[in-house]
N, C-alpha and C. Protein backbone atom coordinates (compact mmCIF):
# COMPACT_ATOMS: atom_id res chain seq x y z
N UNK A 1 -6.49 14.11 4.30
CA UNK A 1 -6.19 12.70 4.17
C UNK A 1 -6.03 12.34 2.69
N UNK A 2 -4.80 11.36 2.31
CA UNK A 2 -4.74 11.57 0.83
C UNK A 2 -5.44 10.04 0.79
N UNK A 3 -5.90 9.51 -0.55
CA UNK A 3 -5.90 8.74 -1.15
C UNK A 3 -4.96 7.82 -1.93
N UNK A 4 -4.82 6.37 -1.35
CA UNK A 4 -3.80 5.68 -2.94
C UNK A 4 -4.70 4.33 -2.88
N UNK A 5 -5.09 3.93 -4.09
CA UNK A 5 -5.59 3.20 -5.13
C UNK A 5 -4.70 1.87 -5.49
N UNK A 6 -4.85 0.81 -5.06
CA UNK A 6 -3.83 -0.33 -5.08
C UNK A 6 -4.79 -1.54 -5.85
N UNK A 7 -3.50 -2.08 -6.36
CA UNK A 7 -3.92 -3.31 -6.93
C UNK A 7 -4.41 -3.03 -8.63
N UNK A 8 -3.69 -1.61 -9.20
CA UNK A 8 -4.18 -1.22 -10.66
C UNK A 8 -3.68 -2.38 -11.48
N UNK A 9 -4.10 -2.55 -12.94
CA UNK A 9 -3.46 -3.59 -13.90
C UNK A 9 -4.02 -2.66 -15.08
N UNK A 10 -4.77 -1.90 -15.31
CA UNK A 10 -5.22 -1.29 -16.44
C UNK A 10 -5.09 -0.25 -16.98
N UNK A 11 -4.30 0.40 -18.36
CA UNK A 11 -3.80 1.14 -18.31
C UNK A 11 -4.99 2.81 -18.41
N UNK A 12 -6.30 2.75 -19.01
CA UNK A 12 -7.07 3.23 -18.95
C UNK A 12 -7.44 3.87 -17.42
N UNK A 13 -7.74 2.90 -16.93
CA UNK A 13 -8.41 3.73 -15.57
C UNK A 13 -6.74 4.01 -14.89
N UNK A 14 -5.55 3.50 -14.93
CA UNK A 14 -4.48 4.46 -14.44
C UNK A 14 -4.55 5.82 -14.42
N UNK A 15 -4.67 5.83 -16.14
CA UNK A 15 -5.31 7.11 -17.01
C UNK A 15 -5.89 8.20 -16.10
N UNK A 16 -7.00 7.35 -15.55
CA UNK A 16 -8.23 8.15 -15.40
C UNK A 16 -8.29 8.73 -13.77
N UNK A 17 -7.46 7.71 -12.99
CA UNK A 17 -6.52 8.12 -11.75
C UNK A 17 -5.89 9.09 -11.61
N UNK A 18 -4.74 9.22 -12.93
CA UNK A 18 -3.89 10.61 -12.98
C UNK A 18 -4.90 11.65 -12.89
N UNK A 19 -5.77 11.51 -13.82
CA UNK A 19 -6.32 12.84 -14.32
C UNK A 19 -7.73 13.51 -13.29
N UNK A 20 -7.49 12.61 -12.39
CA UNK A 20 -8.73 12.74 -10.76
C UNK A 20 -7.63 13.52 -9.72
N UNK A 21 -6.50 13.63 -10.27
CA UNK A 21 -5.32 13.55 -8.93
C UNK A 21 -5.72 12.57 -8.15
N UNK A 22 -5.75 11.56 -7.63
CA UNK A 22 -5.20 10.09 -7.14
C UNK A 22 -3.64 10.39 -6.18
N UNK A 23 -3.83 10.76 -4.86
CA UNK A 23 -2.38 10.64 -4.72
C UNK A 23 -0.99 9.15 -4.98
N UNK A 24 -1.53 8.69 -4.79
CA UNK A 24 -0.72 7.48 -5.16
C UNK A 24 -1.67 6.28 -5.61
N UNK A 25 -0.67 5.85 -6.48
CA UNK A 25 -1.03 4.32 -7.62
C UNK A 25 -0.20 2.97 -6.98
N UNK A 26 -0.98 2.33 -6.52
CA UNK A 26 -0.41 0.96 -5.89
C UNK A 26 -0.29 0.05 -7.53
N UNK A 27 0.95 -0.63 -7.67
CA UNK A 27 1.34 -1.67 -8.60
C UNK A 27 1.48 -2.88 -7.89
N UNK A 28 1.05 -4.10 -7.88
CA UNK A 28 1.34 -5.19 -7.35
C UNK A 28 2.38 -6.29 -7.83
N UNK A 29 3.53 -6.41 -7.27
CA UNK A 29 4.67 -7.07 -7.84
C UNK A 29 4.38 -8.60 -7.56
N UNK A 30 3.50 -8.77 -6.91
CA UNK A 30 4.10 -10.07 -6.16
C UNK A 30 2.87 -11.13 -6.87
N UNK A 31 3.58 -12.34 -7.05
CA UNK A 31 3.06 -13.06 -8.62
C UNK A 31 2.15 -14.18 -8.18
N UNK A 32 1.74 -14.11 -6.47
CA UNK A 32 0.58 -14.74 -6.48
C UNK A 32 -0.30 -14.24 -6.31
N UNK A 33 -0.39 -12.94 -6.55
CA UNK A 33 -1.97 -12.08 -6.81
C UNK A 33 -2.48 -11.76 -7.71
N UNK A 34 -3.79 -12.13 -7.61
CA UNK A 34 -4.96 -11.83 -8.49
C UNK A 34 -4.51 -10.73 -9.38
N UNK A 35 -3.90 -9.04 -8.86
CA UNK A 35 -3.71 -8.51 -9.08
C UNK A 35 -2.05 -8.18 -9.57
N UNK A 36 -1.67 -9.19 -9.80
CA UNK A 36 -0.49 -9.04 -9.90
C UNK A 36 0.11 -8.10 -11.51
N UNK A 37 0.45 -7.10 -11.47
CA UNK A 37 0.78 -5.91 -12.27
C UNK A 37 0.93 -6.66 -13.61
N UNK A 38 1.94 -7.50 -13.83
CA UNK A 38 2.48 -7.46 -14.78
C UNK A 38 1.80 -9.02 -15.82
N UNK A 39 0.67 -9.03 -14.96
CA UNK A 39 -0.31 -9.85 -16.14
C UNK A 39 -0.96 -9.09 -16.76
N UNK A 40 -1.08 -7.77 -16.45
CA UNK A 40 -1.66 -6.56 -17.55
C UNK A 40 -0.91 -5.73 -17.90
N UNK A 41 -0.16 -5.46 -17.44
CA UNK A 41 1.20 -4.08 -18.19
C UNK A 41 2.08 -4.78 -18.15
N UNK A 42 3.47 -3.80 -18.84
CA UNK A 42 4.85 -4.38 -19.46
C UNK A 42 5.19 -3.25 -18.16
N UNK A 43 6.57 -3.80 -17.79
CA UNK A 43 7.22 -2.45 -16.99
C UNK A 43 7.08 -1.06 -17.66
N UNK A 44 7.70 -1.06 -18.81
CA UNK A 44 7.54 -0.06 -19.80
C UNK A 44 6.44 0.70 -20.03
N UNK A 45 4.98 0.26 -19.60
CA UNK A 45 3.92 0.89 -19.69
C UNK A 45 3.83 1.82 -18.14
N UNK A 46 4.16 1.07 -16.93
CA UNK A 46 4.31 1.66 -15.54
C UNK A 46 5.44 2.68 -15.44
N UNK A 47 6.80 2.84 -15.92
CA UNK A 47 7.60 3.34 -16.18
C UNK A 47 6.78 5.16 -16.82
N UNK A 48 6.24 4.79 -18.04
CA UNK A 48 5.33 5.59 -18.61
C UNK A 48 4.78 6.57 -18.09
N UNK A 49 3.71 6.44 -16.83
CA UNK A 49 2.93 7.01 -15.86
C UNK A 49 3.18 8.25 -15.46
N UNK A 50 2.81 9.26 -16.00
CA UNK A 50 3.97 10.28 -15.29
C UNK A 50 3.02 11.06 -13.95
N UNK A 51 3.77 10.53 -12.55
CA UNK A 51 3.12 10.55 -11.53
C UNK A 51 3.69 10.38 -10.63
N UNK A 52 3.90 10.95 -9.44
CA UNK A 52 4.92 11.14 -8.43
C UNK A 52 4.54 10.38 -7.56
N UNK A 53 3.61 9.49 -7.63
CA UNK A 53 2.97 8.32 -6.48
C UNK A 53 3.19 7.17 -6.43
N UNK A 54 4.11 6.66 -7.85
CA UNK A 54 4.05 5.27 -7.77
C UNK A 54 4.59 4.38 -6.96
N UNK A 55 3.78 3.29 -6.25
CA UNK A 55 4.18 2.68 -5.27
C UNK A 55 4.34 1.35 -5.69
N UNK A 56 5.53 0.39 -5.42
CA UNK A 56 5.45 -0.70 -5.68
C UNK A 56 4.94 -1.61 -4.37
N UNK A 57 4.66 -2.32 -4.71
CA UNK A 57 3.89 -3.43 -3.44
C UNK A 57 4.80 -5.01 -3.94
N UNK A 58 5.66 -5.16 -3.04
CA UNK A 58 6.48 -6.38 -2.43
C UNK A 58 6.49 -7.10 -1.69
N UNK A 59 6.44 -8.83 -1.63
CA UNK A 59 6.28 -9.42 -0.86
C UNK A 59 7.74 -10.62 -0.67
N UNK A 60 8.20 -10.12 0.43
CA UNK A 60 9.61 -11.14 0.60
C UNK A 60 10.39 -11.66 -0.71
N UNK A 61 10.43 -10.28 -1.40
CA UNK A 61 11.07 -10.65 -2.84
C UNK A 61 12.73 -10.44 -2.36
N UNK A 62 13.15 -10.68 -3.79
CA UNK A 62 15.15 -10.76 -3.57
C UNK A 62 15.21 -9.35 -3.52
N UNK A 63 16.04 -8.43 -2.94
CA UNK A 63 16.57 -7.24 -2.59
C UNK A 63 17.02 -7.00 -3.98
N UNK A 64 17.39 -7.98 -4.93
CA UNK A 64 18.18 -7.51 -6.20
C UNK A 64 16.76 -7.14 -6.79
N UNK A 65 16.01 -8.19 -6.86
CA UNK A 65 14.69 -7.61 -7.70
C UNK A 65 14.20 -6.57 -7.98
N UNK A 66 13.55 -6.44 -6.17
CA UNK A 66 13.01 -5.07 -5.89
C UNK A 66 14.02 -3.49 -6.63
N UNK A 67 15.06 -3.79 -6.21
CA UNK A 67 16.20 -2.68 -6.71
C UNK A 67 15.59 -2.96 -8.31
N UNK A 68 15.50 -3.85 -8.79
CA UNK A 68 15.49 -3.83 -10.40
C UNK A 68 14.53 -2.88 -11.16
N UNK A 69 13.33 -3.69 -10.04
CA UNK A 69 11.98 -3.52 -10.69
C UNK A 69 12.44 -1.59 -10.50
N UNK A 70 12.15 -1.24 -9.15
CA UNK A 70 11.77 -0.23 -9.44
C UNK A 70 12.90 1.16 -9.88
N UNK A 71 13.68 0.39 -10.36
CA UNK A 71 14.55 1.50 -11.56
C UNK A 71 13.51 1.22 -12.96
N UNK A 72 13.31 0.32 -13.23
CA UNK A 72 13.06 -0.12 -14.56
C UNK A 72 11.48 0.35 -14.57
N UNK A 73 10.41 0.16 -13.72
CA UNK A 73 9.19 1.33 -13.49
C UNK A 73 9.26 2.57 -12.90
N UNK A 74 10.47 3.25 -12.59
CA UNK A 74 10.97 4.43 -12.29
C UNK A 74 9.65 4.84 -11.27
N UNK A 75 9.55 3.77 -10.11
CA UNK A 75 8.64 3.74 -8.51
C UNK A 75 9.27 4.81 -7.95
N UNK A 76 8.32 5.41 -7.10
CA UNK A 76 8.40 6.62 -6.16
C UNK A 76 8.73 6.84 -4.57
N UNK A 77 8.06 4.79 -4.77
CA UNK A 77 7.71 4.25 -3.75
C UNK A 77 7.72 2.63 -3.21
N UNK A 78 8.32 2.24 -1.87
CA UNK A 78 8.40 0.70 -2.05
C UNK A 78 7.52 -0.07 -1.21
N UNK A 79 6.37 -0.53 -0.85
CA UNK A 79 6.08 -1.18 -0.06
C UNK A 79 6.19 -2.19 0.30
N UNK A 80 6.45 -2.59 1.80
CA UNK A 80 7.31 -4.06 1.59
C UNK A 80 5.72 -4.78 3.11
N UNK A 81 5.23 -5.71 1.76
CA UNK A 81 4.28 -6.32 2.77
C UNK A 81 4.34 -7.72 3.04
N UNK A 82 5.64 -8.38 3.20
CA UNK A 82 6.05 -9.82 3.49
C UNK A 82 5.97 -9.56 5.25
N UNK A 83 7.50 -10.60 5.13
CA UNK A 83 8.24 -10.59 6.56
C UNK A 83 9.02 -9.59 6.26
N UNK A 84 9.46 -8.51 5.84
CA UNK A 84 10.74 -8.22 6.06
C UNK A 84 11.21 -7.11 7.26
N UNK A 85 12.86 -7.89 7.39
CA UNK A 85 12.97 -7.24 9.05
C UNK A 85 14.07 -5.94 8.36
N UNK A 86 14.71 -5.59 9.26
CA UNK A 86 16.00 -4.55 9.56
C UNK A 86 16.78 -4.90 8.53
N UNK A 87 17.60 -6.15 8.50
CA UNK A 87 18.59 -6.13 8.02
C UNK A 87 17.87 -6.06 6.03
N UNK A 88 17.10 -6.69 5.81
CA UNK A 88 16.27 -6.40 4.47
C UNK A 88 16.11 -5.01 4.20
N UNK A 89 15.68 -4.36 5.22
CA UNK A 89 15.44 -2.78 4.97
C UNK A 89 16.74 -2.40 4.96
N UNK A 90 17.64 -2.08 5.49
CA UNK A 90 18.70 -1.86 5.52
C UNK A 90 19.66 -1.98 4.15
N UNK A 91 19.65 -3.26 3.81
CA UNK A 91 20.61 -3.58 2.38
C UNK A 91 19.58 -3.47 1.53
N UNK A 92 18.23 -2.97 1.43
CA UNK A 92 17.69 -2.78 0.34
C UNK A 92 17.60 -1.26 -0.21
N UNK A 93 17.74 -0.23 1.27
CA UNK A 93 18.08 0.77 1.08
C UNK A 93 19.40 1.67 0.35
N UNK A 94 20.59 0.64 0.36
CA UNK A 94 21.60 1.07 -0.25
C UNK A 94 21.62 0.34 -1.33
N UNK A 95 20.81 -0.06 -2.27
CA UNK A 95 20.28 -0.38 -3.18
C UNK A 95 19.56 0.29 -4.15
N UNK A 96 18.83 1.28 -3.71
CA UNK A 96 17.71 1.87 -3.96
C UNK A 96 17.99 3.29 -4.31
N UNK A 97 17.23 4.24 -5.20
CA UNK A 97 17.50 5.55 -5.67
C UNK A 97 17.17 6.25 -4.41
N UNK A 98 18.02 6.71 -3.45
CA UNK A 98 17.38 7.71 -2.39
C UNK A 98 16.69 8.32 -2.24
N UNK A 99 16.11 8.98 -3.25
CA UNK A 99 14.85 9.86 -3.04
C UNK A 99 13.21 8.60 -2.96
N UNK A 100 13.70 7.45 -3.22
CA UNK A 100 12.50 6.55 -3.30
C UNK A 100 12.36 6.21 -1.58
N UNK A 101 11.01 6.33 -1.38
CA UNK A 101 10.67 6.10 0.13
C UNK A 101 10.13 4.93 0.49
N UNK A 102 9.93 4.45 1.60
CA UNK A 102 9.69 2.98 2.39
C UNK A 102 8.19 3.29 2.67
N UNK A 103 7.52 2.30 2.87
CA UNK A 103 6.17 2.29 3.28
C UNK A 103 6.76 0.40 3.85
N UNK A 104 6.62 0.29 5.32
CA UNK A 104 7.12 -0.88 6.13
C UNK A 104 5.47 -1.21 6.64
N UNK A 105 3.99 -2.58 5.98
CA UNK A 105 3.40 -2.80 6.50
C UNK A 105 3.60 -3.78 7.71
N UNK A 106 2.29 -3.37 8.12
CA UNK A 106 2.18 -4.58 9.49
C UNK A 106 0.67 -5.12 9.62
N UNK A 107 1.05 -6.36 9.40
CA UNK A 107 -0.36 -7.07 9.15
C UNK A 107 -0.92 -7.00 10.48
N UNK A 108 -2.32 -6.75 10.80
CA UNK A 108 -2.93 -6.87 12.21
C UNK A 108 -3.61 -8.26 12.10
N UNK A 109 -3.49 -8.58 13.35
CA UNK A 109 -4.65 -10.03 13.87
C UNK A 109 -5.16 -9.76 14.87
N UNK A 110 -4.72 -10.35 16.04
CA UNK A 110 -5.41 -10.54 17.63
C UNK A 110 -4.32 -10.31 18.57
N UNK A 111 -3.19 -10.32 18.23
CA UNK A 111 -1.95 -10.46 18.76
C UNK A 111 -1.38 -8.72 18.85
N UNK A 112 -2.36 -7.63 19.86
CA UNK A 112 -1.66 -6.75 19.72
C UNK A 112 -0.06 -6.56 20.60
N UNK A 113 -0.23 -7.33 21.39
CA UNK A 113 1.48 -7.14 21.90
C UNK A 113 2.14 -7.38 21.15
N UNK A 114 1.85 -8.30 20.54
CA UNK A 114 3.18 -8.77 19.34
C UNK A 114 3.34 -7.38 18.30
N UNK A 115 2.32 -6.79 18.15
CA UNK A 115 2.25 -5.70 17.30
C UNK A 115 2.64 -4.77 17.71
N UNK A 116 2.60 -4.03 18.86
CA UNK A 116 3.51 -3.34 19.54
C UNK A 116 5.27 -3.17 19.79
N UNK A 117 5.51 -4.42 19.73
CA UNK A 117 6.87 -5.07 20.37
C UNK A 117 7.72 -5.10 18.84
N UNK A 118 6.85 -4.78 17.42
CA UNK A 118 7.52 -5.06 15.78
C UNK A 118 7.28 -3.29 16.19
N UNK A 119 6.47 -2.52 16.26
CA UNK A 119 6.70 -0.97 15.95
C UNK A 119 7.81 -0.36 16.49
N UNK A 120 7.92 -0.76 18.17
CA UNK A 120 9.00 -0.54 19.24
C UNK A 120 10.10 -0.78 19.17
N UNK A 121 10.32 -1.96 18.43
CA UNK A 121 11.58 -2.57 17.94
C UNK A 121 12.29 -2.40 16.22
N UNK A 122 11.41 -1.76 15.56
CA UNK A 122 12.35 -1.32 14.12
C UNK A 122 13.41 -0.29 14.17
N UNK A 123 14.17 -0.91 13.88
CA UNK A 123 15.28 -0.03 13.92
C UNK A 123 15.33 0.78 12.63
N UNK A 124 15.22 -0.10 11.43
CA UNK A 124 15.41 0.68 9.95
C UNK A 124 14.30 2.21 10.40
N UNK A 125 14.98 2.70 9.41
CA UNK A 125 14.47 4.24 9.24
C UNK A 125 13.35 4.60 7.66
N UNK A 126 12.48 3.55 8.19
CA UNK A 126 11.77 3.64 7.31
C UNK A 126 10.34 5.18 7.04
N UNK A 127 10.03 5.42 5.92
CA UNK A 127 9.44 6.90 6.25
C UNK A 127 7.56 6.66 6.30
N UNK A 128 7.35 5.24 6.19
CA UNK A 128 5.84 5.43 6.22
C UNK A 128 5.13 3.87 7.05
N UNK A 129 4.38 3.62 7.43
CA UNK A 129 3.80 2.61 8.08
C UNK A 129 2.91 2.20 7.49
N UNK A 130 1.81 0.75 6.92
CA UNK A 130 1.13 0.70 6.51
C UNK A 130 0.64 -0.02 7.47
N UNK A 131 -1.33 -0.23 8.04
CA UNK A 131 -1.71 -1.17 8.40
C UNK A 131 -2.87 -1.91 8.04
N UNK A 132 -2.57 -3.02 8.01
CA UNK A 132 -3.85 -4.07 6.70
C UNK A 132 -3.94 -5.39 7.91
N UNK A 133 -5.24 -5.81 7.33
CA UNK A 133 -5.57 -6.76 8.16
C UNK A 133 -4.81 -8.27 7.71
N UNK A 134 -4.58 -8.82 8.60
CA UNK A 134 -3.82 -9.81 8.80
C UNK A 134 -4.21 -11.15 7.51
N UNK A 135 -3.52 -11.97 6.70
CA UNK A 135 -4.24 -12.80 6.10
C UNK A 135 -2.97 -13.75 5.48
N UNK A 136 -2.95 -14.61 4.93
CA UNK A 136 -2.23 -15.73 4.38
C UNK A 136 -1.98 -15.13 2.84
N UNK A 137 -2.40 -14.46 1.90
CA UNK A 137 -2.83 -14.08 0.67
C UNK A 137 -1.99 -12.83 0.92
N UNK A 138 -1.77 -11.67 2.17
CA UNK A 138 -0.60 -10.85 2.20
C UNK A 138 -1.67 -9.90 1.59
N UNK A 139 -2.58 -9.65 2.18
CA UNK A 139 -4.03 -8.26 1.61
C UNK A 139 -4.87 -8.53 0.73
N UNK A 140 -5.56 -7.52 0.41
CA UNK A 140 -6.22 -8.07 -1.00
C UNK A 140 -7.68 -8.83 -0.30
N UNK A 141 -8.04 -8.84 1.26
CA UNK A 141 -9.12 -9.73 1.78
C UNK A 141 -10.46 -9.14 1.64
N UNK A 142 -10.64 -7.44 1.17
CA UNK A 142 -11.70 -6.73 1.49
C UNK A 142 -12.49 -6.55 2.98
N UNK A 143 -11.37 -7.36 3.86
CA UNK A 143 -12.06 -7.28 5.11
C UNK A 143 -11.43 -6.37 6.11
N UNK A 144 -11.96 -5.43 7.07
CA UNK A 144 -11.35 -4.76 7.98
C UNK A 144 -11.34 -5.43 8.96
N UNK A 145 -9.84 -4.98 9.63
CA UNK A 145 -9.32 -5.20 11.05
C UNK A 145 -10.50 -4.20 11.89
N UNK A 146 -9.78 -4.15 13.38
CA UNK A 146 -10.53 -3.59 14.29
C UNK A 146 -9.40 -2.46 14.36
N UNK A 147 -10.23 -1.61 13.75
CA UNK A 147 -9.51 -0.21 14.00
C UNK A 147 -9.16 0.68 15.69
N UNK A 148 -9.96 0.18 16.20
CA UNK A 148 -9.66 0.17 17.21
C UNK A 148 -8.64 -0.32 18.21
N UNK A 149 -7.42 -0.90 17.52
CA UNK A 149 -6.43 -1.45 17.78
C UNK A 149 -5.58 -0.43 17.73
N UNK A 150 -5.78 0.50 16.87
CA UNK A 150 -4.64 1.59 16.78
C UNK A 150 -4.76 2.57 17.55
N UNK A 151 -5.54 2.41 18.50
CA UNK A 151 -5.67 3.29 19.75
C UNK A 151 -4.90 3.16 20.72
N UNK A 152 -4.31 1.43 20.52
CA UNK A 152 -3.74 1.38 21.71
C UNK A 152 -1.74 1.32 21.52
N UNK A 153 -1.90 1.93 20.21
CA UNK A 153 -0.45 1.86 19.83
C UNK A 153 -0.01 3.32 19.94
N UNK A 154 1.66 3.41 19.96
CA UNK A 154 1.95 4.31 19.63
C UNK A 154 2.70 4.51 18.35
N UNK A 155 2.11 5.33 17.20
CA UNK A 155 2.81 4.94 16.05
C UNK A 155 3.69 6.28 15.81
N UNK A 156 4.61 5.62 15.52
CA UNK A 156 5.86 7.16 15.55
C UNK A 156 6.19 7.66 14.01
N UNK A 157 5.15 7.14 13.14
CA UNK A 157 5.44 7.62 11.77
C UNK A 157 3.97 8.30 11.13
N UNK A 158 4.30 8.31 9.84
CA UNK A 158 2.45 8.38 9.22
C UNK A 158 2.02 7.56 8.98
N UNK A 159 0.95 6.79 8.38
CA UNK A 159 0.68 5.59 8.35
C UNK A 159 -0.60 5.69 7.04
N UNK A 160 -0.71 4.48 6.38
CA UNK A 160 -1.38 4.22 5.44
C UNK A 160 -2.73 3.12 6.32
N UNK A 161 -3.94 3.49 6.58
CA UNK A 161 -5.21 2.86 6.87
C UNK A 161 -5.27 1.67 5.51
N UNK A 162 -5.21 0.76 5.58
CA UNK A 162 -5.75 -0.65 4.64
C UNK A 162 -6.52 -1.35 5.39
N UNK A 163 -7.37 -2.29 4.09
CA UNK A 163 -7.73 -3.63 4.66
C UNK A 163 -9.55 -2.92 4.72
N UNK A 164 -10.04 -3.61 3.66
CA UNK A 164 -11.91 -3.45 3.87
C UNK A 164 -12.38 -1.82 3.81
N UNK A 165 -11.72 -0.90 3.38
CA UNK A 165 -11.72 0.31 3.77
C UNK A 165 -13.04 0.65 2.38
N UNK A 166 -14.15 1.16 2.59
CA UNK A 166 -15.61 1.56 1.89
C UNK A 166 -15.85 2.54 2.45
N UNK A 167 -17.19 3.04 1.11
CA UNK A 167 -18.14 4.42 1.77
C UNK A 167 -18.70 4.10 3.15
N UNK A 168 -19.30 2.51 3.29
CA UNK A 168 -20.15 2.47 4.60
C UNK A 168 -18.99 2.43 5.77
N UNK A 169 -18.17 2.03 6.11
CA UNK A 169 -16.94 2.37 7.62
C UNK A 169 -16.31 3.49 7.24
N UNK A 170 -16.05 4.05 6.21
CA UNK A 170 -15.51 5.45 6.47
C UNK A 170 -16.03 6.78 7.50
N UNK A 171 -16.91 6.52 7.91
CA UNK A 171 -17.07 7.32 9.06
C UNK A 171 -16.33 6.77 10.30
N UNK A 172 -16.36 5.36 10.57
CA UNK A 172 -15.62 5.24 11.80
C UNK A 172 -14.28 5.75 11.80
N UNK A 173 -13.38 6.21 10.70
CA UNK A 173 -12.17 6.89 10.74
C UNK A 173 -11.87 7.66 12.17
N UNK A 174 -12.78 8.51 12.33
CA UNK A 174 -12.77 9.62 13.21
C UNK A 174 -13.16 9.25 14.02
N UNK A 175 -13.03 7.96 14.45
CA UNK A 175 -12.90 7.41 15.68
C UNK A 175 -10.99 7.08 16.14
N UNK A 176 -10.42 6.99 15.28
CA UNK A 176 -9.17 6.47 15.71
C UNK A 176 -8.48 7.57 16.31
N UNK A 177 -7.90 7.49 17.49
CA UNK A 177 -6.92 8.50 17.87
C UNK A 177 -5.60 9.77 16.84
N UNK A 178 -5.09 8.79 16.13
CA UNK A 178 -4.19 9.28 15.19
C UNK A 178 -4.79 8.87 14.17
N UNK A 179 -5.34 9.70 13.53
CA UNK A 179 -5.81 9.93 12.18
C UNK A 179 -4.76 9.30 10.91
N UNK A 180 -5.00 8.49 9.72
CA UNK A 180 -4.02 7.75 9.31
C UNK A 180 -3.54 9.04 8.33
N UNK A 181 -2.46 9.45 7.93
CA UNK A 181 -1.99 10.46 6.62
C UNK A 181 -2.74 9.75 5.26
N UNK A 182 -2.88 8.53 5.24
CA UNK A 182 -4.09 8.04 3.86
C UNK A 182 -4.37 7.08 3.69
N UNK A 183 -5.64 6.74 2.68
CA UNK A 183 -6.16 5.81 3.01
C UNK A 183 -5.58 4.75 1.48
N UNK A 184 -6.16 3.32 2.09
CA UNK A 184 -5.42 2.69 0.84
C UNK A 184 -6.78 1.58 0.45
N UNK A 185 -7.78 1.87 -0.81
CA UNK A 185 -8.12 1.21 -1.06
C UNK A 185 -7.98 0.19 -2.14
N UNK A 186 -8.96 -1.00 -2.02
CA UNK A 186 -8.73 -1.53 -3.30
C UNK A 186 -9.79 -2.68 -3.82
N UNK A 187 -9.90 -3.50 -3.09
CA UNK A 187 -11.35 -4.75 -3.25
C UNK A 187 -12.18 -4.38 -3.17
N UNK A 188 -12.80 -3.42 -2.23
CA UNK A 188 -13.96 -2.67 -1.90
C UNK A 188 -14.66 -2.02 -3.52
N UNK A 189 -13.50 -1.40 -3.85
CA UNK A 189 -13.88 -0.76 -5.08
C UNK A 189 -13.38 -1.12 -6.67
N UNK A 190 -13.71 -2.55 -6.62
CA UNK A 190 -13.84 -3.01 -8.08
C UNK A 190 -15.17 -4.18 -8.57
N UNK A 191 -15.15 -4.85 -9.34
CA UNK A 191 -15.86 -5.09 -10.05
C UNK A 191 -15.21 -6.44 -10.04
N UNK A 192 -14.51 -6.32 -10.32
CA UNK A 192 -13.45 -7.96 -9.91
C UNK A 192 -11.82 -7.57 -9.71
N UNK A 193 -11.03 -8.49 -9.57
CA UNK A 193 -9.76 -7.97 -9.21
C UNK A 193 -9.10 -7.60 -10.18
N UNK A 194 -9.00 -6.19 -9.80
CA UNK A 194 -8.14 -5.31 -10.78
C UNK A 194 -8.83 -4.86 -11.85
N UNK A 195 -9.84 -5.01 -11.72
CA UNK A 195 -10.78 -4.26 -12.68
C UNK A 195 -11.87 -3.02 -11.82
N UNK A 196 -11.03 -1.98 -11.94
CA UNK A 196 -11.53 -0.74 -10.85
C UNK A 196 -12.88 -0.17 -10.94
N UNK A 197 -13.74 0.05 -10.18
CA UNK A 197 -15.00 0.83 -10.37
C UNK A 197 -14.56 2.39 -10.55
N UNK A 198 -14.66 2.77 -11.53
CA UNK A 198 -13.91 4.29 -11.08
C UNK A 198 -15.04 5.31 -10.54
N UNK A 199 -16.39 5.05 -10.97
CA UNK A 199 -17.01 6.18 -10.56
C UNK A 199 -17.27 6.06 -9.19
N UNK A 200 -17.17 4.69 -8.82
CA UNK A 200 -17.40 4.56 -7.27
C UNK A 200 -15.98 5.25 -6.43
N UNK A 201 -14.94 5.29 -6.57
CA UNK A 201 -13.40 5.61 -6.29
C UNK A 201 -14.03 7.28 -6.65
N UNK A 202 -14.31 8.06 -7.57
CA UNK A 202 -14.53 9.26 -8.03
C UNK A 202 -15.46 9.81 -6.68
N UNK A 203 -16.70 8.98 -6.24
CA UNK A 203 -17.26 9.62 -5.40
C UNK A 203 -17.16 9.56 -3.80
N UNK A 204 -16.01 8.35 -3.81
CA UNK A 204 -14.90 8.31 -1.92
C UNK A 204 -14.29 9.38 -1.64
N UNK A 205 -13.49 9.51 -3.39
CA UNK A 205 -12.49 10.79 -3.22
C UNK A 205 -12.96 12.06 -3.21
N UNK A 206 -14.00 12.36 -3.51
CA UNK A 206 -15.20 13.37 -3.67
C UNK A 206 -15.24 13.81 -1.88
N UNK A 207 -15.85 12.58 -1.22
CA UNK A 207 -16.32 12.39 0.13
C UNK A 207 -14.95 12.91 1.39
N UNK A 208 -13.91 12.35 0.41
CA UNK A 208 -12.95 11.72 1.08
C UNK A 208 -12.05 13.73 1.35
């Protein structure tokens, strides 16, 4: 199970990410978060990173943007955690450097049919799934969904585990039917937002 680390702003513990192997570095684009990237780095500093994980994190931004940003932070990776449907994925893909891959979240609530009926029905050919618990703020809540929801899905991709993810519920993992390909933390393990605990992250990934 790999690890990615979301919600960085500092260029030090980035640093200190690379040099842990960290499979992937979450950047936060979207400018009403706490964590939002670029109140602590310049593109030019993310660009920098030399690391095959970088993921951008998007929320119902312009298709031109996203295309911008992540030429200009030379991203690995796009996560798109708004609304966005087919036709967004679609024209954002021929936009985009091809070798850069999709990560398509899906916020959970209470509403698993509805959640079923968005997996069943994507058409885009996106290459990764994320799932985070449901919230107005678009993540970032430190609270977990009921993992137990993904028992009753069928997910036809790999998928990224979010949302409240700690040392104390990491055992219930191995309760879920389909095991997630990795986990995505981030509130759990700081000190305040965007200010990372690293030795606590050092000893998940240790565990992990």
């Amino acid at each position: 199970m790999k690890l990615k680390v979301c919600g960085l702003t500092k260029r030090e513990q980035i640093l200190e990410l690379i040099s842990m192997n960290v499979d992937y570095l979450g950047f936060i684009f979207y400018e009403k978060s706490p964590r939002f990237v670029l109140n602590g780095l310049m593109m030019k500093d993310i660009e920098s990173f030399k690391h095959n994980g970088k993921v951008g994190v998007f929320v119902n931004e312009k298709i031109e943007k996203v295309a911008e940003i992540s030429w200009q932070a030379n991203l690995n990776y796009i996560q798109l955690h708004g609304d966005e449907d087919e036709i967004y994925i679609d024209e954002l893909k021929t936009q985009l450097n091809p070798e850069i891959k999709i990560i398509k979240v899906f916020r959970i609530g209470n509403n698993v049919e509805n959640l079923k009926f968005k997996i069943q029905n994507l058409k885009s050919d996106v290459d990764y799934f994320l799932f985070d618990t449901d919230s107005k703020a678009f993540g970032g809540t430190g609270k977990a969904f009921n993992w137990q929801i993904l028992n009753e899905l069928e997910i036809p991709k790999p998928y990224f585990l979010s949302g409240g993810i700690s040392p104390i519920n990491f055992n219930d993992i191995q309760n879920i039917r389909q095991p997630p390909f990795a986990l995505d933390i981030n509130s759990k393990f700081e000190t305040e937002a965007g200010n990372k605990d690293l030795e606590k992250i050092k000893n998940f990934y240790e565990k992990l």
